[in-house]
Protein backbone atom coordinates (compact mmCIF):
# COMPACT_ATOMS: atom_id res chain seq x y z
CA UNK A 1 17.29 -88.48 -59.96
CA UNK A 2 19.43 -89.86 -57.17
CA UNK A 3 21.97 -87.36 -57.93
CA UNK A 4 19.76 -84.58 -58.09
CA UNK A 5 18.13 -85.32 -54.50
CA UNK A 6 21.49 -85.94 -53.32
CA UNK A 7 22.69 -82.32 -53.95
CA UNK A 8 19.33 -80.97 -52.71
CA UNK A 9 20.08 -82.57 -49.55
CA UNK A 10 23.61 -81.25 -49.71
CA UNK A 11 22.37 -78.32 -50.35
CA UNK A 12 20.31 -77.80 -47.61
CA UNK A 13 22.52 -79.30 -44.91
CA UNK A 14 25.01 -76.30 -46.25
CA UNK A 15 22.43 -73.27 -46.22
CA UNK A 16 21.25 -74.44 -42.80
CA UNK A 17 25.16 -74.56 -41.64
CA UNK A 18 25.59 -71.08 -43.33
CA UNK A 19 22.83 -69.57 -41.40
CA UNK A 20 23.98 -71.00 -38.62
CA UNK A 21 27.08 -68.95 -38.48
CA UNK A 22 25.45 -65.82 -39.67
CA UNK A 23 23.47 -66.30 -36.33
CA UNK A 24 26.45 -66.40 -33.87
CA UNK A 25 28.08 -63.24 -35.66
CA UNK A 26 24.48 -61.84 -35.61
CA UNK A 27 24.24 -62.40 -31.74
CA UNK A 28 28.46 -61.96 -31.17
CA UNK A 29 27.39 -58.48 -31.84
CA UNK A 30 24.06 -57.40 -29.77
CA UNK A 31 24.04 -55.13 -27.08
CA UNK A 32 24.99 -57.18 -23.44
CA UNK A 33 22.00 -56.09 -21.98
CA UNK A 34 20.22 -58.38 -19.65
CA UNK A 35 16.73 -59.07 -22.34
CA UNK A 36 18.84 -59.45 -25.08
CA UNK A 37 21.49 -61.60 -23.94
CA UNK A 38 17.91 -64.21 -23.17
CA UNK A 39 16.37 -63.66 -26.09
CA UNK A 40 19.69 -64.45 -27.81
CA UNK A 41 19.81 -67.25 -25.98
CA UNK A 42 16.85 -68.71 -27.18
CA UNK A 43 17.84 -67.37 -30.63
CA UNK A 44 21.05 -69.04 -30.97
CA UNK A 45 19.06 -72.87 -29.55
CA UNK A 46 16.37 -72.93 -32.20
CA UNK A 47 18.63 -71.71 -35.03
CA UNK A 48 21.55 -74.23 -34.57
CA UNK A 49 18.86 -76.66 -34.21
CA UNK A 50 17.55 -76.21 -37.76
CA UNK A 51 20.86 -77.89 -39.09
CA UNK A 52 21.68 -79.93 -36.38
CA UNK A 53 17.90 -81.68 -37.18
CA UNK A 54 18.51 -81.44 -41.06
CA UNK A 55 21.76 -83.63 -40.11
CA UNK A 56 19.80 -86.25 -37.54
CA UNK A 57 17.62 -86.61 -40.14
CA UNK A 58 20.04 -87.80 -42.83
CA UNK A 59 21.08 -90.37 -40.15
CA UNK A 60 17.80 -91.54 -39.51
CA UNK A 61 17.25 -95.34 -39.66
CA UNK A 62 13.17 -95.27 -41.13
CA UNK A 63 11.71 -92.59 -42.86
CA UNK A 64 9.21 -91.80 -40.05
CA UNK A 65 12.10 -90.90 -38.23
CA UNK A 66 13.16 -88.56 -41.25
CA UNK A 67 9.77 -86.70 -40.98
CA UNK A 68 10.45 -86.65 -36.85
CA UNK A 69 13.44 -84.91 -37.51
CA UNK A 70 12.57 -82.58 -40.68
CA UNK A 71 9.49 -81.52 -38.58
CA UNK A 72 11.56 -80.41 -35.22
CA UNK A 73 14.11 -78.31 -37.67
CA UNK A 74 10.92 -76.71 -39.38
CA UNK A 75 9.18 -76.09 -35.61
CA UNK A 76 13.17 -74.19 -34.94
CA UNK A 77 12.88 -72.05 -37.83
CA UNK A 78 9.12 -71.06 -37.00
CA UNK A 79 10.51 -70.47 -33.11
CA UNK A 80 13.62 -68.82 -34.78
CA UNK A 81 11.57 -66.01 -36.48
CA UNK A 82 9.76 -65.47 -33.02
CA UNK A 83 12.96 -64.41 -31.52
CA UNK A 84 14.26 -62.43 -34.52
CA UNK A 85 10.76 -60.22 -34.68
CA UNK A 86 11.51 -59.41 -30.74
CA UNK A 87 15.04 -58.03 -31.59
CA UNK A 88 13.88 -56.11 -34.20
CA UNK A 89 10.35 -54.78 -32.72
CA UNK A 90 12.40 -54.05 -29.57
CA UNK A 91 14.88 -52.14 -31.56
CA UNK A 92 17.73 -54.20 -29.71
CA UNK A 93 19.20 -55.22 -33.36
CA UNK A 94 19.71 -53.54 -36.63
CA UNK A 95 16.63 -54.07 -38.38
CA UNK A 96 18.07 -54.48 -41.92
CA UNK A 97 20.31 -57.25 -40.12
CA UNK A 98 17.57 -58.89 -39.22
CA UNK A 99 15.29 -58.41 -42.19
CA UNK A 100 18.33 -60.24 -44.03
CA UNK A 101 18.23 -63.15 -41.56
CA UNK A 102 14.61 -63.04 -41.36
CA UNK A 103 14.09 -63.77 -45.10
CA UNK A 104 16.29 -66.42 -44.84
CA UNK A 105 14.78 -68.25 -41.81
CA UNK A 106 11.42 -68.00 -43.90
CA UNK A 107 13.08 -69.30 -46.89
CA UNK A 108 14.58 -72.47 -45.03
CA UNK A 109 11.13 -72.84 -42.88
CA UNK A 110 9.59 -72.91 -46.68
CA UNK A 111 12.18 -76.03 -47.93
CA UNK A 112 11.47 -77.75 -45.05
CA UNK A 113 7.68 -77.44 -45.04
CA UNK A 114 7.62 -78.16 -48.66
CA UNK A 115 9.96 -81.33 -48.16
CA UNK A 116 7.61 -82.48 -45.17
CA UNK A 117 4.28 -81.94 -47.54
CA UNK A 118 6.30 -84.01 -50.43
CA UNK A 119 7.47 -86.80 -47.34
CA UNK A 120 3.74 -86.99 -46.11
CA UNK A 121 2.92 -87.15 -49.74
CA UNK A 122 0.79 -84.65 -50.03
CA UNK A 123 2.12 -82.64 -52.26
């Protein structure tokens, strides 16, 4: 079972790094434009912090500090779909761009809600 967890962890810390650097070639190429290079901004903040939390929390010392951490990189991936839905209801980005990186900031958001239910135990 340890092993198992282990790679889950793994895992994670690797999709999180992956999106990561989807995001910076996502926002390398936007339009320069004043609104967008903000909402970028913000973009590129909450979805670097989704794996640099998933990392803290590995360090962590107790496991309420675990949940502290889990929670903040779940709260970036909820802000992190706020930011994608204005590029793409603006029409600043491609919208099958950000479909792709949508799905996958719902999919992580889903992990880490579904860890934090299973940490609370109540799942």
């Amino acid at each position: 079972m340890k092993n198992y967890n282990e790679k889950l962890k793994t895992d994670l810390k690797e999709r999180a790094y992956q999106y990561a650097l989807k995001i910076i070639d996502f926002i390398d190429n936007l339009p320069k434009d004043i609104s967008t290079k903000m909402i970028a901004g913000q973009l590129l903040r909450s979805a670097t912090s989704i794996g640099a939390n998933i990392i803290e929390a590995q360090a962590s010392n107790s496991k309420r500090e675990f949940i502290n951490f889990f929670h903040h990189s779940l709260k970036s991936a909820n802000e992190s779909k706020f930011w994608l839905g204005l590029l793409k209801d603006t029409n600043k980005a491609n919208r099958e761009e950000v479909e792709i990186l949508l799905k996958e900031t719902i999919e992580l958001g889903n992990i880490l809600g579904s860890s934090l239910l299973t940490l609370k135990g109540k799942k």
